[in-house]
PDB file of N, CA and C in Angstrom:
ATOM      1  N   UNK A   1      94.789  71.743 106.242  1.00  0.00           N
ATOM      2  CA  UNK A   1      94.992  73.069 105.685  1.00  0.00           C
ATOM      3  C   UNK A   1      96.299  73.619 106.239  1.00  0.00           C
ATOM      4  N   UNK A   2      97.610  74.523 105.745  1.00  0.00           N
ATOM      5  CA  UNK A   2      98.648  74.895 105.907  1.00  0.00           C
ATOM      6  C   UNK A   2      98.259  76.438 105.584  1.00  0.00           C
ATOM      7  N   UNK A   3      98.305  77.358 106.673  1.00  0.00           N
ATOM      8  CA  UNK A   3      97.834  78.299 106.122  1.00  0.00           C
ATOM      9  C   UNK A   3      99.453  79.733 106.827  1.00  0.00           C
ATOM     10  N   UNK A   4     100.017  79.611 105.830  1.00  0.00           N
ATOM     11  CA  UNK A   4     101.578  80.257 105.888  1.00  0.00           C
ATOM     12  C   UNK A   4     101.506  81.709 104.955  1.00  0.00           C
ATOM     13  N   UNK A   5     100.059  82.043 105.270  1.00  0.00           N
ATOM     14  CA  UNK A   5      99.927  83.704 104.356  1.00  0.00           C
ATOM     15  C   UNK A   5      99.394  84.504 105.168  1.00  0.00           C
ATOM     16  N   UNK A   6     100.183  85.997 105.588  1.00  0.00           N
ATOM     17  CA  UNK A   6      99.172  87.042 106.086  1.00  0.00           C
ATOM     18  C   UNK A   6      98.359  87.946 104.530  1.00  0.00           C
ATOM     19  N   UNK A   7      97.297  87.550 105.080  1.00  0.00           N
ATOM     20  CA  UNK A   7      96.042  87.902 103.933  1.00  0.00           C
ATOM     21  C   UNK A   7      96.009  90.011 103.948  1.00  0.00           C
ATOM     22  N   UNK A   8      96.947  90.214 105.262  1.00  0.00           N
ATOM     23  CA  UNK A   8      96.902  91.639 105.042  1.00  0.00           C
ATOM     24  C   UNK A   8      98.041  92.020 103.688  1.00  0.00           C
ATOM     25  N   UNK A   9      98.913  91.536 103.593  1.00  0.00           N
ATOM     26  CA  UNK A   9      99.693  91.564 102.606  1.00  0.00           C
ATOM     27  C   UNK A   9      99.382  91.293 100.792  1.00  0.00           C
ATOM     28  N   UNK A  10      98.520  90.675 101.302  1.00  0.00           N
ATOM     29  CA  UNK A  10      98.049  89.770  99.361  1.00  0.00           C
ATOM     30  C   UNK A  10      97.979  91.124  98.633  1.00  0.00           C
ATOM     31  N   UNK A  11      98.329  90.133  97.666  1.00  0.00           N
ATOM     32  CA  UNK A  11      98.514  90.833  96.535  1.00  0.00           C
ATOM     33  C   UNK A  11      97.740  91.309  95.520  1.00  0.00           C
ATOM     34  N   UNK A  12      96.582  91.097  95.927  1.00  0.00           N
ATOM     35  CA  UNK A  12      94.956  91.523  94.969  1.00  0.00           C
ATOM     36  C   UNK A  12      94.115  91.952  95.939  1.00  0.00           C
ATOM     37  N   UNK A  13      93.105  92.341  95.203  1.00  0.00           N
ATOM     38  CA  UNK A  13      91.941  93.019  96.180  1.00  0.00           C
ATOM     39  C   UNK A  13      91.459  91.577  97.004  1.00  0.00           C
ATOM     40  N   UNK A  14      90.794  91.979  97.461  1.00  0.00           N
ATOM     41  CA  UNK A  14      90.341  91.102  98.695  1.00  0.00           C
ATOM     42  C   UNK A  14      88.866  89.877  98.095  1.00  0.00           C
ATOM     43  N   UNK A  15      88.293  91.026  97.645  1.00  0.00           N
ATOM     44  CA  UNK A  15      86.930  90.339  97.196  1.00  0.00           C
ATOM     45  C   UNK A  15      86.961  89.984  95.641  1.00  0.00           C
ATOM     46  N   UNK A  16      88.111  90.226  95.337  1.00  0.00           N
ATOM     47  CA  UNK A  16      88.371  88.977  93.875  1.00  0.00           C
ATOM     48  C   UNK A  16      89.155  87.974  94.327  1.00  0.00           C
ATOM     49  N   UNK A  17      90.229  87.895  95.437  1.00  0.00           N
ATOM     50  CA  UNK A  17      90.369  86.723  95.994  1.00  0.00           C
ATOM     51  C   UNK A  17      89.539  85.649  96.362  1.00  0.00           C
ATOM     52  N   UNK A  18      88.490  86.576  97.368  1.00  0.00           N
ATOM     53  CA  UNK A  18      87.751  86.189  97.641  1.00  0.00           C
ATOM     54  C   UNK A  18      86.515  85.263  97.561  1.00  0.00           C
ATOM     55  N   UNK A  19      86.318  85.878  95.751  1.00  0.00           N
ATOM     56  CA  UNK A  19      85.579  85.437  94.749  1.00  0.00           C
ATOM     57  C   UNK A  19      86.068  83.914  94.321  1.00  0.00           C
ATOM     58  N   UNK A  20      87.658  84.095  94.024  1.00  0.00           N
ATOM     59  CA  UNK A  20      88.242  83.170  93.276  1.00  0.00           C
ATOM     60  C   UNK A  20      88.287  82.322  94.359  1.00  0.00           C
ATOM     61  N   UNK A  21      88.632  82.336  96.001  1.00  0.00           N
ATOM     62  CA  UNK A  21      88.527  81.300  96.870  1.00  0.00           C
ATOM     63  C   UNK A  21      87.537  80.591  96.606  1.00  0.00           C
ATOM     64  N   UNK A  22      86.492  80.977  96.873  1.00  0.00           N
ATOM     65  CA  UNK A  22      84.731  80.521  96.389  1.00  0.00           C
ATOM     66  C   UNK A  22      84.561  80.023  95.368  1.00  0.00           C
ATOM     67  N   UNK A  23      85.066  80.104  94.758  1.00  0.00           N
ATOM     68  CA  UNK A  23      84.786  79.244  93.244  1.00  0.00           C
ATOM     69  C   UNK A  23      85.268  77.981  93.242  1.00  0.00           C
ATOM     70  N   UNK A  24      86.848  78.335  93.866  1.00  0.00           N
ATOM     71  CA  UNK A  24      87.720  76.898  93.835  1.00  0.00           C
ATOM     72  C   UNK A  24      87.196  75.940  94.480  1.00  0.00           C
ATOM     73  N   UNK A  25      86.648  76.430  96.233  1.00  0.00           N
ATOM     74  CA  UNK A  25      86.224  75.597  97.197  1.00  0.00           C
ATOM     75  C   UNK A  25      85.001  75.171  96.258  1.00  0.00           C
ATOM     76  N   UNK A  26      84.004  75.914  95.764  1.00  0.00           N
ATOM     77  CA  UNK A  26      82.726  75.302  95.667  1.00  0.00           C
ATOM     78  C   UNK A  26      82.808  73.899  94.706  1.00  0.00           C
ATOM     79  N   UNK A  27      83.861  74.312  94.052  1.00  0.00           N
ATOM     80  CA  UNK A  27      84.288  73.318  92.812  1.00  0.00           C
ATOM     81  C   UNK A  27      85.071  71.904  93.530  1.00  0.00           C
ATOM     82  N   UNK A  28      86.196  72.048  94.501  1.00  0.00           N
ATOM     83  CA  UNK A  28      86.493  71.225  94.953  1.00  0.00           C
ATOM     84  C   UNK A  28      85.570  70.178  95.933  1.00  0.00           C
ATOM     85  N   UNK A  29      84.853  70.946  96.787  1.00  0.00           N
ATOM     86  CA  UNK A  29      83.434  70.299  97.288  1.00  0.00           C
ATOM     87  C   UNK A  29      83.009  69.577  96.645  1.00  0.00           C
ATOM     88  N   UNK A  30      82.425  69.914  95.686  1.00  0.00           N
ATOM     89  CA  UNK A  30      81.500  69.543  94.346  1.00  0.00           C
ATOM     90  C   UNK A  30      82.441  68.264  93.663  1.00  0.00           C
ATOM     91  N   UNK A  31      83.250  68.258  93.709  1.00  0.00           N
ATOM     92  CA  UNK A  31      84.462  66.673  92.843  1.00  0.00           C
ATOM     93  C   UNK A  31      84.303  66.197  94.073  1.00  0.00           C
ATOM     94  N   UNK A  32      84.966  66.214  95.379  1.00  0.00           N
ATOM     95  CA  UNK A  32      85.181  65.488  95.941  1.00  0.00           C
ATOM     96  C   UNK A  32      83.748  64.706  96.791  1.00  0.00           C
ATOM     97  N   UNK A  33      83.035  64.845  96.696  1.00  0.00           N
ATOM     98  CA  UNK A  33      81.974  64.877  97.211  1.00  0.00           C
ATOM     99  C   UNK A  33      81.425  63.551  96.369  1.00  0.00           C
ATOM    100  N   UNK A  34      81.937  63.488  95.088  1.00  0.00           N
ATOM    101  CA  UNK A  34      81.690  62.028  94.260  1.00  0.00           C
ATOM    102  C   UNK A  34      82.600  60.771  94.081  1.00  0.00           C
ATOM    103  N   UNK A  35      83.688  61.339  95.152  1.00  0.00           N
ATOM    104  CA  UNK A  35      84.814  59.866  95.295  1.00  0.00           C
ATOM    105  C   UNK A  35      84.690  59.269  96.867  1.00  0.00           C
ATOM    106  N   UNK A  36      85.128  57.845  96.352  1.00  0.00           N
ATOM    107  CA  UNK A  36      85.383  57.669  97.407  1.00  0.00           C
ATOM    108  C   UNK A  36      86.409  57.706  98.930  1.00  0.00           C
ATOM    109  N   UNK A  37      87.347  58.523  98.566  1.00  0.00           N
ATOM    110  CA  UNK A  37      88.547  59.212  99.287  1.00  0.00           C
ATOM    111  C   UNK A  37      87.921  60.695  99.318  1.00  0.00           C
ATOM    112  N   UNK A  38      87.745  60.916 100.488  1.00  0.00           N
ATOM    113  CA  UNK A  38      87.092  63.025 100.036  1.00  0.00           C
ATOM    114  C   UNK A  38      87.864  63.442 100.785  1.00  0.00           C
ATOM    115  N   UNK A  39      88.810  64.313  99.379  1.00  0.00           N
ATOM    116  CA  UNK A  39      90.161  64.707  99.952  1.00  0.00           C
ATOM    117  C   UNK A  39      89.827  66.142  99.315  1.00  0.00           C
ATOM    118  N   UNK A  40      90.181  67.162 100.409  1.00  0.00           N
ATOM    119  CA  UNK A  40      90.629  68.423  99.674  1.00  0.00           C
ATOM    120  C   UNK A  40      92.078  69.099 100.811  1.00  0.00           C
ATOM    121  N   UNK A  41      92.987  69.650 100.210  1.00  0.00           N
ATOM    122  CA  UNK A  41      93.702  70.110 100.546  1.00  0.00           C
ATOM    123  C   UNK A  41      93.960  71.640 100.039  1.00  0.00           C
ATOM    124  N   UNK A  42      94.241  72.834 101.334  1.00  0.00           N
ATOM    125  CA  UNK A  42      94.402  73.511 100.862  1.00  0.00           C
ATOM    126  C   UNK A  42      95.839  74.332 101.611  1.00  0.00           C
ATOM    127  N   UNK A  43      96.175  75.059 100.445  1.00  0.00           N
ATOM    128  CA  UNK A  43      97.939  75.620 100.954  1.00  0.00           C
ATOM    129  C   UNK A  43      97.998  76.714 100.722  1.00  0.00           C
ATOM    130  N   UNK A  44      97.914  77.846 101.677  1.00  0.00           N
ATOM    131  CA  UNK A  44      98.188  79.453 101.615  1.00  0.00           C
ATOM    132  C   UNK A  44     100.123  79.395 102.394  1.00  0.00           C
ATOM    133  N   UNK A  45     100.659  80.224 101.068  1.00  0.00           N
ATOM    134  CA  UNK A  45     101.844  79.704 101.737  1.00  0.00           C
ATOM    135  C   UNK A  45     102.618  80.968 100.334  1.00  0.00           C
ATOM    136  N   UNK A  46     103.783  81.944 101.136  1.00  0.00           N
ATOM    137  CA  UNK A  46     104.870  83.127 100.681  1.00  0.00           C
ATOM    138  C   UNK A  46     105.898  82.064 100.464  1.00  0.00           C
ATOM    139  N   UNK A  47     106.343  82.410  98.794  1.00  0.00           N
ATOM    140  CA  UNK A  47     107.078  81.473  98.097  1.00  0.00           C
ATOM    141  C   UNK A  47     108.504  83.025  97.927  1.00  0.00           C
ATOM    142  N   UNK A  48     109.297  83.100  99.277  1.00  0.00           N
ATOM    143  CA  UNK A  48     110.081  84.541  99.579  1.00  0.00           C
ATOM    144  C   UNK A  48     111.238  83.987  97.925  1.00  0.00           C
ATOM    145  N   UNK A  49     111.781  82.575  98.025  1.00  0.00           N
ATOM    146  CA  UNK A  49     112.517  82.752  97.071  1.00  0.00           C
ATOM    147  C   UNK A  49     112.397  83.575  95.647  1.00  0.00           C
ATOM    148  N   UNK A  50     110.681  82.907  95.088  1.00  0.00           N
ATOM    149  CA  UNK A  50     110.472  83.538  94.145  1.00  0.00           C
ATOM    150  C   UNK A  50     109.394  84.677  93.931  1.00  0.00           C
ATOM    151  N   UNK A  51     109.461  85.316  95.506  1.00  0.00           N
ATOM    152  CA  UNK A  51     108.503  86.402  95.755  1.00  0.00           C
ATOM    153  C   UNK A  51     107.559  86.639  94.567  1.00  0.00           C
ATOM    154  N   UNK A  52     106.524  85.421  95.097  1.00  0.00           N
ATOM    155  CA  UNK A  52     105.373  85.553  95.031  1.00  0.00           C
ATOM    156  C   UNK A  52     104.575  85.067  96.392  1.00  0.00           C
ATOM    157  N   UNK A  53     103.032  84.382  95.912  1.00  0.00           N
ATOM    158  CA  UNK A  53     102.199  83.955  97.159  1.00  0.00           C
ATOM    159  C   UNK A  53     101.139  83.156  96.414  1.00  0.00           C
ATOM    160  N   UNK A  54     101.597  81.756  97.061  1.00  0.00           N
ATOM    161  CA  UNK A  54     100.546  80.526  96.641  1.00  0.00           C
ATOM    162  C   UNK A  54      99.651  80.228  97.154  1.00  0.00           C
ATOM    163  N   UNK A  55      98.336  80.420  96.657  1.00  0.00           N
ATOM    164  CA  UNK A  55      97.080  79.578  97.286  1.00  0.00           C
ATOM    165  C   UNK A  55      97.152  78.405  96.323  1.00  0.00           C
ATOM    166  N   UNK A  56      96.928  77.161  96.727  1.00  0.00           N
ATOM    167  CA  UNK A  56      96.948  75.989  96.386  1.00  0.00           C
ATOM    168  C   UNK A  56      95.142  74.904  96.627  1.00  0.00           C
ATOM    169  N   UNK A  57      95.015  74.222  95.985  1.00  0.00           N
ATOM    170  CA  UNK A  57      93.739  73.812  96.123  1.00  0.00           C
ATOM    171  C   UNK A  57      93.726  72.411  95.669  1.00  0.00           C
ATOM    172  N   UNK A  58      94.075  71.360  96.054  1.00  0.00           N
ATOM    173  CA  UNK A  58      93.822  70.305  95.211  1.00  0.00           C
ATOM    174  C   UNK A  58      92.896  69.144  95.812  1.00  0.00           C
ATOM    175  N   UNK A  59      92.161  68.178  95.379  1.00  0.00           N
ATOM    176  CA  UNK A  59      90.738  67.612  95.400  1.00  0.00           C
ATOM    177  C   UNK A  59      90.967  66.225  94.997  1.00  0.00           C
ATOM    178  N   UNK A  60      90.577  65.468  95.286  1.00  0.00           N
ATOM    179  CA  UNK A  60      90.210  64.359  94.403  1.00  0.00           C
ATOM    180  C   UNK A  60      89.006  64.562  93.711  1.00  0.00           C
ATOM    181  N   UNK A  61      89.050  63.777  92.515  1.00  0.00           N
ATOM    182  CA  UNK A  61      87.736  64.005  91.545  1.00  0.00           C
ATOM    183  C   UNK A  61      87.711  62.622  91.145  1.00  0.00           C
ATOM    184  N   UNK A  62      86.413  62.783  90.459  1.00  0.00           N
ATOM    185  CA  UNK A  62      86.120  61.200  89.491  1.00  0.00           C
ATOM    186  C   UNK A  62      86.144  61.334  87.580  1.00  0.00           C
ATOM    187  N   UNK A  63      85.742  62.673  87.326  1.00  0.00           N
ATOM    188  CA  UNK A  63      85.968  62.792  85.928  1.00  0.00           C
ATOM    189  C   UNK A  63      87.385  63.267  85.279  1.00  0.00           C
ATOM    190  N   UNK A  64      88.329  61.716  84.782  1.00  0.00           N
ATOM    191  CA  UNK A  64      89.868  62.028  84.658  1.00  0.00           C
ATOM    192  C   UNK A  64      89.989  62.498  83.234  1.00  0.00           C
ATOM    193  N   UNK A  65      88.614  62.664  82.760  1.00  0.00           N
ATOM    194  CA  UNK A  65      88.862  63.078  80.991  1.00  0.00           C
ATOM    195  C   UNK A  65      88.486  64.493  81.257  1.00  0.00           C
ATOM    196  N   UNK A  66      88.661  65.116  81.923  1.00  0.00           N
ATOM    197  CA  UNK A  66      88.344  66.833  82.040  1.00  0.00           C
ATOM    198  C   UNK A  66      89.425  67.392  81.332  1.00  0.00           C
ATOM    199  N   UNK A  67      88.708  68.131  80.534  1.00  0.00           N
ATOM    200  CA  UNK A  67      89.863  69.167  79.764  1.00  0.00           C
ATOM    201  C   UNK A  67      90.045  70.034  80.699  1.00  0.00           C
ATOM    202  N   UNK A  68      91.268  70.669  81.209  1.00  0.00           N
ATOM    203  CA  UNK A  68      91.390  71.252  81.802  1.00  0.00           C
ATOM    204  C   UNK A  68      91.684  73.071  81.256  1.00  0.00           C
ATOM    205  N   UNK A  69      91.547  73.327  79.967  1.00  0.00           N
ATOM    206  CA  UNK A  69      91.685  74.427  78.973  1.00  0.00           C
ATOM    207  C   UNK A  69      89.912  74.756  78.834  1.00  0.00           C
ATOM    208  N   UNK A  70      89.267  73.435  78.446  1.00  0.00           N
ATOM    209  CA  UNK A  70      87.544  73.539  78.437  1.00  0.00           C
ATOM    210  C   UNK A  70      86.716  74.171  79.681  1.00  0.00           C
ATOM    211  N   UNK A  71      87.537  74.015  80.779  1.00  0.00           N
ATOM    212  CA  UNK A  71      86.960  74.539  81.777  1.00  0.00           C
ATOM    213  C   UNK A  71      86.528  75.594  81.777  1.00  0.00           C
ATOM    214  N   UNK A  72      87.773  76.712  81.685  1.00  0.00           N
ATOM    215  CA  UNK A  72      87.526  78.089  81.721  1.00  0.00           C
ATOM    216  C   UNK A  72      86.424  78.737  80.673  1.00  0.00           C
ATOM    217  N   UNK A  73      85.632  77.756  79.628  1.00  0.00           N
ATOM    218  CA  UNK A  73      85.001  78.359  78.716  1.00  0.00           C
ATOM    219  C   UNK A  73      83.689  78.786  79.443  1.00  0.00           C
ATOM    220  N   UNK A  74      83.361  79.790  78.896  1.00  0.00           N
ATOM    221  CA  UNK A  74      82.275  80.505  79.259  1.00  0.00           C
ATOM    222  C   UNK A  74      80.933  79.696  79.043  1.00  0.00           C
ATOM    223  N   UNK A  75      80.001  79.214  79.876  1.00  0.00           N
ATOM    224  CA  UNK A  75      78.888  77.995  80.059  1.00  0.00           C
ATOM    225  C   UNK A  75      79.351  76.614  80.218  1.00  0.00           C
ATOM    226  N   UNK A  76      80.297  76.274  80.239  1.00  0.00           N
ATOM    227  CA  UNK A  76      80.770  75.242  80.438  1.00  0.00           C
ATOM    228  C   UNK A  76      80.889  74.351  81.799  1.00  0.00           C
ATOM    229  N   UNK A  77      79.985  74.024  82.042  1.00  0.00           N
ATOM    230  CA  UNK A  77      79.902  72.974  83.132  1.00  0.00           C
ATOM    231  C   UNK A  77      79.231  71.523  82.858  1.00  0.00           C
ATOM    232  N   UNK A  78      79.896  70.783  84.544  1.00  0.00           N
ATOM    233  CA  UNK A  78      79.830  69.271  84.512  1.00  0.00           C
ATOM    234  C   UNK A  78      78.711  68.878  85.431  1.00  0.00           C
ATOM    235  N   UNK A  79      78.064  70.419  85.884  1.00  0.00           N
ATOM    236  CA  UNK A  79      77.363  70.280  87.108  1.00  0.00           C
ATOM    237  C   UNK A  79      75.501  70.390  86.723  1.00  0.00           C
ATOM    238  N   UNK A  80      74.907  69.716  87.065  1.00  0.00           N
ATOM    239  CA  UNK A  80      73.506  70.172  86.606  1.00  0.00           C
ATOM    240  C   UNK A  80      72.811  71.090  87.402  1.00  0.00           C
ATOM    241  N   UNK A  81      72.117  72.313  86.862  1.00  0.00           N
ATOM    242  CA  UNK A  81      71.351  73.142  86.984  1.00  0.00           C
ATOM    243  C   UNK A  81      72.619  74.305  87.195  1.00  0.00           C
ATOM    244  N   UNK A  82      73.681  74.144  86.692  1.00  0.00           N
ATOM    245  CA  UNK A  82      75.193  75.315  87.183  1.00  0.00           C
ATOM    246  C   UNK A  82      75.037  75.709  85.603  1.00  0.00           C
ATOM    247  N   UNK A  83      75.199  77.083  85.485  1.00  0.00           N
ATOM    248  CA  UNK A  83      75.344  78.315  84.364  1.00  0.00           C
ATOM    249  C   UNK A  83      76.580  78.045  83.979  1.00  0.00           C
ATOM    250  N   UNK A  84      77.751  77.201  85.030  1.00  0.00           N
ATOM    251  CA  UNK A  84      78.908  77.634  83.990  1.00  0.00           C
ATOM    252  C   UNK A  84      80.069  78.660  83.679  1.00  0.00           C
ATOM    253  N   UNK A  85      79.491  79.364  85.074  1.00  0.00           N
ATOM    254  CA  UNK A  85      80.135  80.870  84.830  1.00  0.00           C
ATOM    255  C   UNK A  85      81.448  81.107  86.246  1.00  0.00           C
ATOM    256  N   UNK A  86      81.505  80.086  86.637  1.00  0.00           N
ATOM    257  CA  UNK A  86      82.314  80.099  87.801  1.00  0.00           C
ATOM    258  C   UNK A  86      84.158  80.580  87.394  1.00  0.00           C
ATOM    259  N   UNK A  87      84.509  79.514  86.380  1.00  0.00           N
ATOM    260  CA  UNK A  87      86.028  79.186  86.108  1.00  0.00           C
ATOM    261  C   UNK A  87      86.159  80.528  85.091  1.00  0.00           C
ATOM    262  N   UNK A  88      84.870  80.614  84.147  1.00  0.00           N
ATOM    263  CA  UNK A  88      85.304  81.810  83.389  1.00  0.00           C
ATOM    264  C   UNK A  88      85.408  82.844  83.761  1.00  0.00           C
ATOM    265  N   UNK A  89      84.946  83.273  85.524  1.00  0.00           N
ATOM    266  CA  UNK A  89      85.030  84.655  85.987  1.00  0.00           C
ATOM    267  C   UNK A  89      86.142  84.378  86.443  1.00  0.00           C
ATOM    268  N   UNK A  90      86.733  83.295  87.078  1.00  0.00           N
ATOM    269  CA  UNK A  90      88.139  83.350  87.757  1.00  0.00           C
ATOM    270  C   UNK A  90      88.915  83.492  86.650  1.00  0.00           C
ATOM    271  N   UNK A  91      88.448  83.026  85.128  1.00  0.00           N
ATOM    272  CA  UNK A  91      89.542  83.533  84.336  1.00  0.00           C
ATOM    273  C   UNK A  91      89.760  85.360  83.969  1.00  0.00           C
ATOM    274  N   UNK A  92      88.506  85.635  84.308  1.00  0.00           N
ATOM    275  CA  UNK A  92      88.239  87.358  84.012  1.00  0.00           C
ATOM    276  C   UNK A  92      89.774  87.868  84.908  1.00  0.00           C
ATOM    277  N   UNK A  93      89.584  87.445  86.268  1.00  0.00           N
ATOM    278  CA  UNK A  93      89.845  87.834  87.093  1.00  0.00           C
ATOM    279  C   UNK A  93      91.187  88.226  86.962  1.00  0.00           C
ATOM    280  N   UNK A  94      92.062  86.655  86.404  1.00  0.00           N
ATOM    281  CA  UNK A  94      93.330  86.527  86.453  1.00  0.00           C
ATOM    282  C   UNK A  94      93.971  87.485  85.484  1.00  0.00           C
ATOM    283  N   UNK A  95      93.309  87.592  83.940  1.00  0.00           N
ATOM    284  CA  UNK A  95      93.576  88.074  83.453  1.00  0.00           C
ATOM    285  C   UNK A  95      93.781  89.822  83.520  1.00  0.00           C
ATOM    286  N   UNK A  96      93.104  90.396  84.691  1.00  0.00           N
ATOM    287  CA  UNK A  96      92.875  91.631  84.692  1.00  0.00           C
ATOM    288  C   UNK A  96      93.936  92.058  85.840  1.00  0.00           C
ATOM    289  N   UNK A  97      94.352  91.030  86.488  1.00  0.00           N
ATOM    290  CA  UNK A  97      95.509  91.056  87.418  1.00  0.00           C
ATOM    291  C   UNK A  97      96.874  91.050  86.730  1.00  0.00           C
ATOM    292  N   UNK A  98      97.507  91.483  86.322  1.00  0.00           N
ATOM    293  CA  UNK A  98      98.478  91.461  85.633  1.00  0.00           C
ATOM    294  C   UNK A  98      99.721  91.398  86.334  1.00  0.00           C
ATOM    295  N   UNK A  99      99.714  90.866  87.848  1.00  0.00           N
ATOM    296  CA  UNK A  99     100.626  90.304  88.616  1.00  0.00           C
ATOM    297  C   UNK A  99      99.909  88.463  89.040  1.00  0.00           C
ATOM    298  N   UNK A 100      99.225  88.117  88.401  1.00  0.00           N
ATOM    299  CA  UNK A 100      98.704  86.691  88.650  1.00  0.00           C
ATOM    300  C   UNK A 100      98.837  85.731  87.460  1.00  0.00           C
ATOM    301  N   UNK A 101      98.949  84.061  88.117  1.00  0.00           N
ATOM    302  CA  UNK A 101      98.891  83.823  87.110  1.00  0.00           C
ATOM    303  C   UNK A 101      98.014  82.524  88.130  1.00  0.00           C
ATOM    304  N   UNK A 102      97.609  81.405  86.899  1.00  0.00           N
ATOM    305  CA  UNK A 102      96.742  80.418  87.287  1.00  0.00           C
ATOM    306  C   UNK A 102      97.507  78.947  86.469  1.00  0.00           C
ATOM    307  N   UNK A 103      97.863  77.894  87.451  1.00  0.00           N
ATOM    308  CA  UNK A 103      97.969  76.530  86.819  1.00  0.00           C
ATOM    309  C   UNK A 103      96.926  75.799  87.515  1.00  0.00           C
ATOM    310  N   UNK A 104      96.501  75.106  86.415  1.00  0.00           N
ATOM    311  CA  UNK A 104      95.595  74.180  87.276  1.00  0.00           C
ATOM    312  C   UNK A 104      96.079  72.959  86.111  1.00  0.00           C
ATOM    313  N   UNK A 105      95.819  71.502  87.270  1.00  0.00           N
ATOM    314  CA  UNK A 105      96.617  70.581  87.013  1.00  0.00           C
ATOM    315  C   UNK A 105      95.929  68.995  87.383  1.00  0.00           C
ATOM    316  N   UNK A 106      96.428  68.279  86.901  1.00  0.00           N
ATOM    317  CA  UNK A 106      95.459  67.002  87.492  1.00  0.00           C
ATOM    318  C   UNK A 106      96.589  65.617  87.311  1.00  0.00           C
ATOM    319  N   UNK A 107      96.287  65.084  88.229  1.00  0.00           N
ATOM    320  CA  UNK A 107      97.333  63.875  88.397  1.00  0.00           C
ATOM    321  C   UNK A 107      95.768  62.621  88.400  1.00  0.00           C
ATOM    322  N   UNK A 108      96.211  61.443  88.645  1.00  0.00           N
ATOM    323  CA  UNK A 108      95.513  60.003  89.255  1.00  0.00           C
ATOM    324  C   UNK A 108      94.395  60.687  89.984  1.00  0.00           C
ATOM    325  N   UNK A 109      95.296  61.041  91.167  1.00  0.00           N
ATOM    326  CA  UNK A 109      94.682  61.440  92.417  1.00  0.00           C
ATOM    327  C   UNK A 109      93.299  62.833  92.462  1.00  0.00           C
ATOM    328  N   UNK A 110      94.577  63.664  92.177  1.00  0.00           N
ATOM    329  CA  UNK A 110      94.268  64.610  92.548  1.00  0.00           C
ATOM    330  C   UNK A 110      93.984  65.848  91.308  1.00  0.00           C
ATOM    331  N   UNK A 111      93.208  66.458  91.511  1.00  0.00           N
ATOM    332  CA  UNK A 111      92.950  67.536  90.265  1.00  0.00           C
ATOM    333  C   UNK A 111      92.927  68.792  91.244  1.00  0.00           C
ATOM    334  N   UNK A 112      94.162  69.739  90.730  1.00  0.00           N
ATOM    335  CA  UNK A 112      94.551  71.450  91.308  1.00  0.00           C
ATOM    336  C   UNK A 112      94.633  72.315  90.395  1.00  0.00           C
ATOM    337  N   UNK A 113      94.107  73.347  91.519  1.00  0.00           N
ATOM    338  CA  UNK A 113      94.172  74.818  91.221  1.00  0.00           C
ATOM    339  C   UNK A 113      94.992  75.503  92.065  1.00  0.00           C
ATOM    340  N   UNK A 114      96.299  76.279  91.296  1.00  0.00           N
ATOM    341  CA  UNK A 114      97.482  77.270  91.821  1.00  0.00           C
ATOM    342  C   UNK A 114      97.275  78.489  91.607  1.00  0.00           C
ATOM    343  N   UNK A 115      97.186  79.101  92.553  1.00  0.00           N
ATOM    344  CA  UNK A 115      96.994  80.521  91.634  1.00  0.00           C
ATOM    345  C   UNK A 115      98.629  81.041  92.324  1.00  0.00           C
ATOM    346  N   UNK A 116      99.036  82.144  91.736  1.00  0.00           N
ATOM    347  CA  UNK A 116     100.411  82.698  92.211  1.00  0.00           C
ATOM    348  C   UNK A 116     100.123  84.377  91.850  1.00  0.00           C
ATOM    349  N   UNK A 117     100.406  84.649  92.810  1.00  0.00           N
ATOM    350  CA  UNK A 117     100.234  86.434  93.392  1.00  0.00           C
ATOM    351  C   UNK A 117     101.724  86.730  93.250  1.00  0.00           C
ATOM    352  N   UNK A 118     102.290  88.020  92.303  1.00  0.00           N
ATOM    353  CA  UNK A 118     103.451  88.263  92.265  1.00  0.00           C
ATOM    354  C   UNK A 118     103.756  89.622  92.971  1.00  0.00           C
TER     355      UNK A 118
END
């Protein structure tokens, strides 16, 4: 973990961060937890050039056909006995922040979530 953010500074309320931390971790847990490399990495880190602030999250996973647009849909999960409602509240979230934005991304390896605080 690289943790290069004072959290007194962020740029959103605390407990929608908060929220959205929790979601990511529970989600990254949850992938990595089915490979055999259990990798999670995480990066709190002030990007001064382009003043913003990156939390970073990336995982190894095993499902490489994940839509990554399908996620955010509302009931949409890979998980059994899960509602589904995790990615679509972090999408509530982002959207109501109108200094945030969200990439999430997937390589071989690794499947991430960026969020950027402006």
């Amino acid at each position: 973990m690289t943790f290069l953010l004072d959290l007194n500074d962020l740029k959103m309320k605390i407990y929608e961060f908060a929220r959205i931390l929790g979601i990511f971790l529970d989600n990254a847990i949850e992938a990595s937890k089915e490979c055999e490399e259990k990798i999670i990495n995480i990066t709190f880190r002030n990007d001064t050039r382009n003043d913003r602030q990156l939390i970073i999250i990336e995982n190894t996973y095993t499902n490489k056909d994940i839509n990554t647009e399908e996620i955010f849909t509302k009931g949409f999960t890979g998980k059994d006995g899960h509602t589904g409602l995790g990615l679509f509240e972090v999408r509530k979230i982002i959207k109501k922040n109108k200094n945030s934005n969200l990439f999430t991304t997937k390589t071989d390896k690794f499947f991430t979530q960026q969020l950027e605080l402006y």
